[in-house]
PDB file of N, CA and C in Angstrom:
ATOM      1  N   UNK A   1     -20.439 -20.719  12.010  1.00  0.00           N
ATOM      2  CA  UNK A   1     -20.242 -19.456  11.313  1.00  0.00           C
ATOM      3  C   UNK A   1     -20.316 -18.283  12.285  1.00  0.00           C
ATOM      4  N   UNK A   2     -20.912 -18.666  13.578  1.00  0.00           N
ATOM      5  CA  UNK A   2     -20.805 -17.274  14.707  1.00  0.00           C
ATOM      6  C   UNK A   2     -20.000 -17.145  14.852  1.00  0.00           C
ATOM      7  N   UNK A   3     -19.177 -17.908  15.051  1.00  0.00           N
ATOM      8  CA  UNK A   3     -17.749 -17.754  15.680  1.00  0.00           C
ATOM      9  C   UNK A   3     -16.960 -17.533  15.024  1.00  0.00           C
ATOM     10  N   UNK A   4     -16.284 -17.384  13.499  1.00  0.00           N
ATOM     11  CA  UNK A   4     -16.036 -16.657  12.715  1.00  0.00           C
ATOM     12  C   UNK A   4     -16.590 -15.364  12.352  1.00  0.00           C
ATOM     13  N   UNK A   5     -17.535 -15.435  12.612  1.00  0.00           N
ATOM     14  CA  UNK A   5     -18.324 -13.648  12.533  1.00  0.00           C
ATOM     15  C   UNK A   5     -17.884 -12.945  13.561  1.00  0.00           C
ATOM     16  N   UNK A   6     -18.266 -13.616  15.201  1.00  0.00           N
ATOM     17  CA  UNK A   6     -17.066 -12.531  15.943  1.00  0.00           C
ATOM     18  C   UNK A   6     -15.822 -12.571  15.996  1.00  0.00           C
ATOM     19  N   UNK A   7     -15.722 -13.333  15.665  1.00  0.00           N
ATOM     20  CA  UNK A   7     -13.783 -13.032  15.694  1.00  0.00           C
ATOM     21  C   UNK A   7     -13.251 -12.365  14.697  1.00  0.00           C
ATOM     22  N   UNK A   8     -14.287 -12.275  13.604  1.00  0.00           N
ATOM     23  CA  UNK A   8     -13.603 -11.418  12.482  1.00  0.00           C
ATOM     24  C   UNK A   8     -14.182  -9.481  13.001  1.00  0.00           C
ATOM     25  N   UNK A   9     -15.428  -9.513  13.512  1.00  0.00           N
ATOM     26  CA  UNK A   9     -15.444  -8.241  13.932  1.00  0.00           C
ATOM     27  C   UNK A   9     -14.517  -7.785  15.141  1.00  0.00           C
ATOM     28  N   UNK A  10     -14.127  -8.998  15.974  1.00  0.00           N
ATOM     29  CA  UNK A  10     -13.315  -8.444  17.033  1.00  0.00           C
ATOM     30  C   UNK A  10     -12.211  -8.175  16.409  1.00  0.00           C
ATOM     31  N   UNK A  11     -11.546  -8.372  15.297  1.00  0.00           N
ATOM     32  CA  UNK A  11     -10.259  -8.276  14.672  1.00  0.00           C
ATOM     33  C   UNK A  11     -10.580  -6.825  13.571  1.00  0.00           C
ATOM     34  N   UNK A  12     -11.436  -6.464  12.880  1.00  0.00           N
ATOM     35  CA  UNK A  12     -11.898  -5.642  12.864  1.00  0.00           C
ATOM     36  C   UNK A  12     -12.116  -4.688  13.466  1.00  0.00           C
ATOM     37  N   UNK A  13     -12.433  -4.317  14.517  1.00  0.00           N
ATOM     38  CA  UNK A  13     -12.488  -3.447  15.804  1.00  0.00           C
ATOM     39  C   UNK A  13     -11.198  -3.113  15.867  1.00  0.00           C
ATOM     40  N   UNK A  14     -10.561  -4.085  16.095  1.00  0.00           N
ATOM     41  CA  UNK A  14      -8.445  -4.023  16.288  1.00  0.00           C
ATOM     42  C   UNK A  14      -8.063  -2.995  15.751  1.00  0.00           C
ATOM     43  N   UNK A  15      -8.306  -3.450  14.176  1.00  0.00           N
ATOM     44  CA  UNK A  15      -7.549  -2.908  13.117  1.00  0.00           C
ATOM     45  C   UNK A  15      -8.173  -1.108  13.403  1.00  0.00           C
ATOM     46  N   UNK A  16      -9.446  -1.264  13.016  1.00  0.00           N
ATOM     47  CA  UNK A  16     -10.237   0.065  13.444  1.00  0.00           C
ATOM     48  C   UNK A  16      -9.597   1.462  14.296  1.00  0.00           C
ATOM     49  N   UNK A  17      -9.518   0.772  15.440  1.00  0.00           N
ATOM     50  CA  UNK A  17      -8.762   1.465  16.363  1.00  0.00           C
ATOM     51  C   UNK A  17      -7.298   1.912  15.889  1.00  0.00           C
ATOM     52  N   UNK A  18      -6.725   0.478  15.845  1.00  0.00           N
ATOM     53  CA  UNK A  18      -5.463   0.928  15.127  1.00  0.00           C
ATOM     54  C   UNK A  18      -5.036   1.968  14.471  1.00  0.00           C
ATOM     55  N   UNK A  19      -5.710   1.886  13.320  1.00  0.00           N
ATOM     56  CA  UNK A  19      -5.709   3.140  11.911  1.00  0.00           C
ATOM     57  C   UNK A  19      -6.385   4.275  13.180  1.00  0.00           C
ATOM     58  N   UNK A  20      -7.439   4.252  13.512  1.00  0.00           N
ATOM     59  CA  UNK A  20      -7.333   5.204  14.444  1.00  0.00           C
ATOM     60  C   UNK A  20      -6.400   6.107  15.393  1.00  0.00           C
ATOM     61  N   UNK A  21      -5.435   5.456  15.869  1.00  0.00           N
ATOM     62  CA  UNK A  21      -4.901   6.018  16.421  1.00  0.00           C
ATOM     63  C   UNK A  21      -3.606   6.519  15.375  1.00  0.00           C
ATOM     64  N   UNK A  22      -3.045   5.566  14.137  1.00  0.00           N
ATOM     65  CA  UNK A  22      -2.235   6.233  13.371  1.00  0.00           C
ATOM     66  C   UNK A  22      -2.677   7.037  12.924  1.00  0.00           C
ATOM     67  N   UNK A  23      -3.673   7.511  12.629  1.00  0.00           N
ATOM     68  CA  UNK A  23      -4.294   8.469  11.895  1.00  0.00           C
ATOM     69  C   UNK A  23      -4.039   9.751  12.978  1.00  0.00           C
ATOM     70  N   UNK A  24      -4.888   9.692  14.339  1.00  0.00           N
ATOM     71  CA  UNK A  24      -4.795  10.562  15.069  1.00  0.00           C
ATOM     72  C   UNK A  24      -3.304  11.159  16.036  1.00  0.00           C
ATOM     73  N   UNK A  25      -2.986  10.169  16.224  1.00  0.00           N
ATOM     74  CA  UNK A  25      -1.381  10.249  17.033  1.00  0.00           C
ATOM     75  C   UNK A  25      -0.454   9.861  16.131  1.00  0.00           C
ATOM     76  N   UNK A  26      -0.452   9.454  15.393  1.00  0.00           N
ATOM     77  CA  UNK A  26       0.803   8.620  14.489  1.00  0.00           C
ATOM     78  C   UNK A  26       1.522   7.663  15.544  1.00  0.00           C
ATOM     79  N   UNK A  27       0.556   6.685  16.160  1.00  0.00           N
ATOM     80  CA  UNK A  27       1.013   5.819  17.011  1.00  0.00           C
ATOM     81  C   UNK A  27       0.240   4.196  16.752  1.00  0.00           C
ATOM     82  N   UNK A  28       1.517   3.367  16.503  1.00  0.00           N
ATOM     83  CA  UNK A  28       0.980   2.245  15.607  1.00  0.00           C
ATOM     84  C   UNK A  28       0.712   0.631  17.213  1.00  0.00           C
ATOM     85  N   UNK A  29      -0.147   0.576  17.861  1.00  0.00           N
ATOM     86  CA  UNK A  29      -0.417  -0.160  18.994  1.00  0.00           C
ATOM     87  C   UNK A  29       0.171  -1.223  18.504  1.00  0.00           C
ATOM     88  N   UNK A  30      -0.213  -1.738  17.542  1.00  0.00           N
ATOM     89  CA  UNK A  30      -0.111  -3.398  17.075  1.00  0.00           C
ATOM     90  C   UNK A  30       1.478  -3.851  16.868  1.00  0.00           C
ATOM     91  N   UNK A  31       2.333  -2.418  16.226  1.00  0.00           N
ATOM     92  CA  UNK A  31       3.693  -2.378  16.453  1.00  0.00           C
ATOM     93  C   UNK A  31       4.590  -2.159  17.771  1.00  0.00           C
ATOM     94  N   UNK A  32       3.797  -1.240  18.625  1.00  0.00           N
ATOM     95  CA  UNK A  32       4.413  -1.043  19.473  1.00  0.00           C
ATOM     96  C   UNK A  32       4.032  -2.495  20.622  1.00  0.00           C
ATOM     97  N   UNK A  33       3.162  -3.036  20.226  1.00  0.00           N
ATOM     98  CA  UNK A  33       3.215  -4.263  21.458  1.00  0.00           C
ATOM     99  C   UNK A  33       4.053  -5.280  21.044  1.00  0.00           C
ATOM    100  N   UNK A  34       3.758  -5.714  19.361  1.00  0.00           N
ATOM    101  CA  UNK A  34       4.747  -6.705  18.877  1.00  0.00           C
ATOM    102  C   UNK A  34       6.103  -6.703  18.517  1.00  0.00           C
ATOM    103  N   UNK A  35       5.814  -5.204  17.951  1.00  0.00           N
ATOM    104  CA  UNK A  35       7.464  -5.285  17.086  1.00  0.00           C
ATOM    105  C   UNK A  35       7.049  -4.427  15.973  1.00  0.00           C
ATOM    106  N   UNK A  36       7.902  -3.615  15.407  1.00  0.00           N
ATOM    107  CA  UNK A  36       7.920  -3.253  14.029  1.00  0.00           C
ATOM    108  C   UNK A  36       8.389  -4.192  13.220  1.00  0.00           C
ATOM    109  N   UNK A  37       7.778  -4.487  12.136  1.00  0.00           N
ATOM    110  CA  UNK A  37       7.543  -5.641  11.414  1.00  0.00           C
ATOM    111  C   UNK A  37       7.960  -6.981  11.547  1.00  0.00           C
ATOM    112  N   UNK A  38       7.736  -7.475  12.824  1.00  0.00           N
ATOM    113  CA  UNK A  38       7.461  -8.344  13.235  1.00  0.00           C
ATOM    114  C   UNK A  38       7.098  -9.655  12.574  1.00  0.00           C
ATOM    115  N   UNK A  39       7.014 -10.985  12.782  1.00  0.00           N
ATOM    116  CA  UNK A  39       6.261 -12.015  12.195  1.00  0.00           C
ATOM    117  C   UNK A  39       4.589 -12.086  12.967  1.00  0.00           C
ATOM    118  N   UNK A  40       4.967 -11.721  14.384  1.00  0.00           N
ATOM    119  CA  UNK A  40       3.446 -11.310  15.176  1.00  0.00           C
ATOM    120  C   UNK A  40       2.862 -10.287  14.811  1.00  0.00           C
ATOM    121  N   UNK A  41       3.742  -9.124  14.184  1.00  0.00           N
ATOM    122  CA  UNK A  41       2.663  -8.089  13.882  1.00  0.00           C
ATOM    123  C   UNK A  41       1.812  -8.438  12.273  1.00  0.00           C
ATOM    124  N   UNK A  42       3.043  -8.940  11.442  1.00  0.00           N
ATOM    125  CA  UNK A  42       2.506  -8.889  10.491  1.00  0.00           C
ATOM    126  C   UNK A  42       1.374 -10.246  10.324  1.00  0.00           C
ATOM    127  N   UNK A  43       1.519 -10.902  11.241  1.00  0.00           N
ATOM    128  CA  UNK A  43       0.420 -11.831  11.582  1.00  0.00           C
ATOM    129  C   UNK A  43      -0.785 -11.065  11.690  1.00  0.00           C
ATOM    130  N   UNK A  44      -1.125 -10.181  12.502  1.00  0.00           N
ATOM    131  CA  UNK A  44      -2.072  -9.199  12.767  1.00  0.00           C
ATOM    132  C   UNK A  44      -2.634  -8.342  11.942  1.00  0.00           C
ATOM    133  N   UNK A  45      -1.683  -8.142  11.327  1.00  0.00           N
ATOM    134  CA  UNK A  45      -2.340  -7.433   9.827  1.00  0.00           C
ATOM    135  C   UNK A  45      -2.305  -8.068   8.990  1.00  0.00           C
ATOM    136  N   UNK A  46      -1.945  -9.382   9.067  1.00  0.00           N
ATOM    137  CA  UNK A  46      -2.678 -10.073   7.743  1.00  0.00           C
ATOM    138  C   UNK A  46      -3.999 -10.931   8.567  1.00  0.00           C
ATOM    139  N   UNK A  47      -4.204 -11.317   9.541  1.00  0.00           N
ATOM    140  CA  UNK A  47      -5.754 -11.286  10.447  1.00  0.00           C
ATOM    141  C   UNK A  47      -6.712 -10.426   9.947  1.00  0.00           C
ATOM    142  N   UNK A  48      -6.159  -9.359  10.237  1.00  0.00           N
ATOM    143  CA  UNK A  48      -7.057  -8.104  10.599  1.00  0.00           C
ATOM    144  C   UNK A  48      -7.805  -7.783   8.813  1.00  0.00           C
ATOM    145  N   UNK A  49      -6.645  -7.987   7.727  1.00  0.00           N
ATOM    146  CA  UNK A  49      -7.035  -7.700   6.619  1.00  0.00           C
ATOM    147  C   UNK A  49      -8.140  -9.232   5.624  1.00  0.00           C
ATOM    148  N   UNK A  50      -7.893 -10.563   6.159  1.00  0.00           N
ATOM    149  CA  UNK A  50      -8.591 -11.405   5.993  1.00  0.00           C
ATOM    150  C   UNK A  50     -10.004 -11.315   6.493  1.00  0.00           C
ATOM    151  N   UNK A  51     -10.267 -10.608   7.580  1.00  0.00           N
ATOM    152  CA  UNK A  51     -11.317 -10.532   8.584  1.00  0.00           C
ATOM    153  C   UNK A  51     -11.963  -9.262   7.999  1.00  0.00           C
ATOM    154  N   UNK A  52     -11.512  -8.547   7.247  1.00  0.00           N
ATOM    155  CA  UNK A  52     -12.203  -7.572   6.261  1.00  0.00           C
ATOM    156  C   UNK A  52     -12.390  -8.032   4.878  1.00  0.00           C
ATOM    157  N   UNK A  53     -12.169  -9.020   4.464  1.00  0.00           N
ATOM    158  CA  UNK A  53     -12.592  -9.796   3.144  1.00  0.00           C
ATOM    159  C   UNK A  53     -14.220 -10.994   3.596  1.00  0.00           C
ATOM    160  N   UNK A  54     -13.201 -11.593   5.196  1.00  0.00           N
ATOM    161  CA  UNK A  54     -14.924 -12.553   5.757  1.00  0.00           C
ATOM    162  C   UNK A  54     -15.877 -11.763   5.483  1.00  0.00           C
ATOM    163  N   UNK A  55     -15.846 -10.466   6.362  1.00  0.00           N
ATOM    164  CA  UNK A  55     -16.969 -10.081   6.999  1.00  0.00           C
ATOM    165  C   UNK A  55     -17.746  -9.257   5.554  1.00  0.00           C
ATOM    166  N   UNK A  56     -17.150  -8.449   4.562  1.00  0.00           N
ATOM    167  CA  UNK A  56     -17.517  -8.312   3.172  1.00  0.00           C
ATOM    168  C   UNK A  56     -18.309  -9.808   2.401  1.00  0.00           C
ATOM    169  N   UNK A  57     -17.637 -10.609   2.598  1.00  0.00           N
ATOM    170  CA  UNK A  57     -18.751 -11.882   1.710  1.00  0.00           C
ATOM    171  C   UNK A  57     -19.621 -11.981   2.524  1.00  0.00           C
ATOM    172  N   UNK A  58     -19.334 -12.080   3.824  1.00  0.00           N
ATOM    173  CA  UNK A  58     -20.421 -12.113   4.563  1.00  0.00           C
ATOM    174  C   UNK A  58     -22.049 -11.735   4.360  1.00  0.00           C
ATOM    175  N   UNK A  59     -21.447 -10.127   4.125  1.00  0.00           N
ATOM    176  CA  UNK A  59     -22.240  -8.803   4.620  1.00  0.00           C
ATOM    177  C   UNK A  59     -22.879  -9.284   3.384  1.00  0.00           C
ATOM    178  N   UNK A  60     -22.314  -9.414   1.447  1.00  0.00           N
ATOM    179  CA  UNK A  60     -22.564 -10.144   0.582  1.00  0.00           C
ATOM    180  C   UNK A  60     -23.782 -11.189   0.448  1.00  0.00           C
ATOM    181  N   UNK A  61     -23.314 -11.600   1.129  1.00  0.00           N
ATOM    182  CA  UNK A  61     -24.317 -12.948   0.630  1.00  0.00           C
ATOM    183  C   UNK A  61     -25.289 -12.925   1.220  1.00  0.00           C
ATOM    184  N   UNK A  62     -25.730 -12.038   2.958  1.00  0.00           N
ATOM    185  CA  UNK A  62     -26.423 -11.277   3.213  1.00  0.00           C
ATOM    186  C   UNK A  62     -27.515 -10.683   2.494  1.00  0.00           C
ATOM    187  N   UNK A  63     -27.343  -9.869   2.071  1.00  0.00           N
ATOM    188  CA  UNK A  63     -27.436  -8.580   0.871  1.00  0.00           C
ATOM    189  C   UNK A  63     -27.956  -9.169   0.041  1.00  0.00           C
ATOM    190  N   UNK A  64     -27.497 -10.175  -0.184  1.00  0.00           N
ATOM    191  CA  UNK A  64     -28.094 -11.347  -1.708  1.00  0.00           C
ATOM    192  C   UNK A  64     -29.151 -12.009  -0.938  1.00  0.00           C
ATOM    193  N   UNK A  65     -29.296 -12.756   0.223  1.00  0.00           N
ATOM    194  CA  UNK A  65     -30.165 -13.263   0.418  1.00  0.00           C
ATOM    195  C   UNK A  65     -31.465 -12.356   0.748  1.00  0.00           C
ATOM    196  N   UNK A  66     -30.955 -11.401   1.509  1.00  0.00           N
ATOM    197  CA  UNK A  66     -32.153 -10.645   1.728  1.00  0.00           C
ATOM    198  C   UNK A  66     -32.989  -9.947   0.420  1.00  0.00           C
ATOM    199  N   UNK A  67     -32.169  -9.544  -0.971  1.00  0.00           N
ATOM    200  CA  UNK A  67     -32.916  -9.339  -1.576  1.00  0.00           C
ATOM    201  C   UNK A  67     -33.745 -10.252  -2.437  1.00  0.00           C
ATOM    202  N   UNK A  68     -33.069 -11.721  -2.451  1.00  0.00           N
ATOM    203  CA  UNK A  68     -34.053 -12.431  -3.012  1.00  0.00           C
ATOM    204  C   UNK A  68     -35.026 -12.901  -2.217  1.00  0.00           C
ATOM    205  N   UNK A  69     -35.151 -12.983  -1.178  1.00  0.00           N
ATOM    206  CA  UNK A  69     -36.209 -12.924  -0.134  1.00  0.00           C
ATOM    207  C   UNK A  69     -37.432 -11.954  -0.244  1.00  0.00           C
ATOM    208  N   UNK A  70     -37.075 -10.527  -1.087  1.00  0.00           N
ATOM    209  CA  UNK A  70     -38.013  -9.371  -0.723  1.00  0.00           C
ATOM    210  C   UNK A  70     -38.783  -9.679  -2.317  1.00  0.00           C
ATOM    211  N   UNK A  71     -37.900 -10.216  -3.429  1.00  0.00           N
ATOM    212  CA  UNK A  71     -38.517 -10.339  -5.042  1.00  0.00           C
ATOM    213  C   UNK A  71     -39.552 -11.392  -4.445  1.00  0.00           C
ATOM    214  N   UNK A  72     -39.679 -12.451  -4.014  1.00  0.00           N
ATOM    215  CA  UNK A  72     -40.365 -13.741  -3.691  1.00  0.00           C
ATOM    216  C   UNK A  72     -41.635 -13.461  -3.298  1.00  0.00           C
ATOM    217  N   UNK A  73     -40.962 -11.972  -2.120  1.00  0.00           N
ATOM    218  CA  UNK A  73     -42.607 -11.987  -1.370  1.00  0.00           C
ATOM    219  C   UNK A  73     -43.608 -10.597  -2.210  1.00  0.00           C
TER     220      UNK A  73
END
């Protein structure tokens, strides 16, 4: 499960930046390296958007464990 945890924050980070820079420059990295709509780009954003659903159940079940941990004690 580590290794799905970083790879989903390193893909996360990606995306991060990404919207970052469209936001700030209106300059899309992930397009301009692959392609505008691409099968590689849209690979990447469908990565990038799975890896924000992991890391949410993640963070989830987290959240759940820790609070039934705190009722116990």
């Amino acid at each position: 499960m580590k290794t799905l945890d970083v790879i989903t924050r390193i893909l996360l980070i990606v995306g991060g930046l990404n919207w970052g820079l469209v936001g700030v420059a209106k300059f899309d990295l992930v397009a301009a390296l692959f392609g505008q709509g691409t099968f590689l780009a849209n690979t990447v954003y469908t990565l990038v958007g799975i890896s924000a659903i992991a890391q949410l159940l993640m963070y989830a079940r987290s959240a759940t464990a820790a609070q039934t941990n705190s009722v116990r004690t």
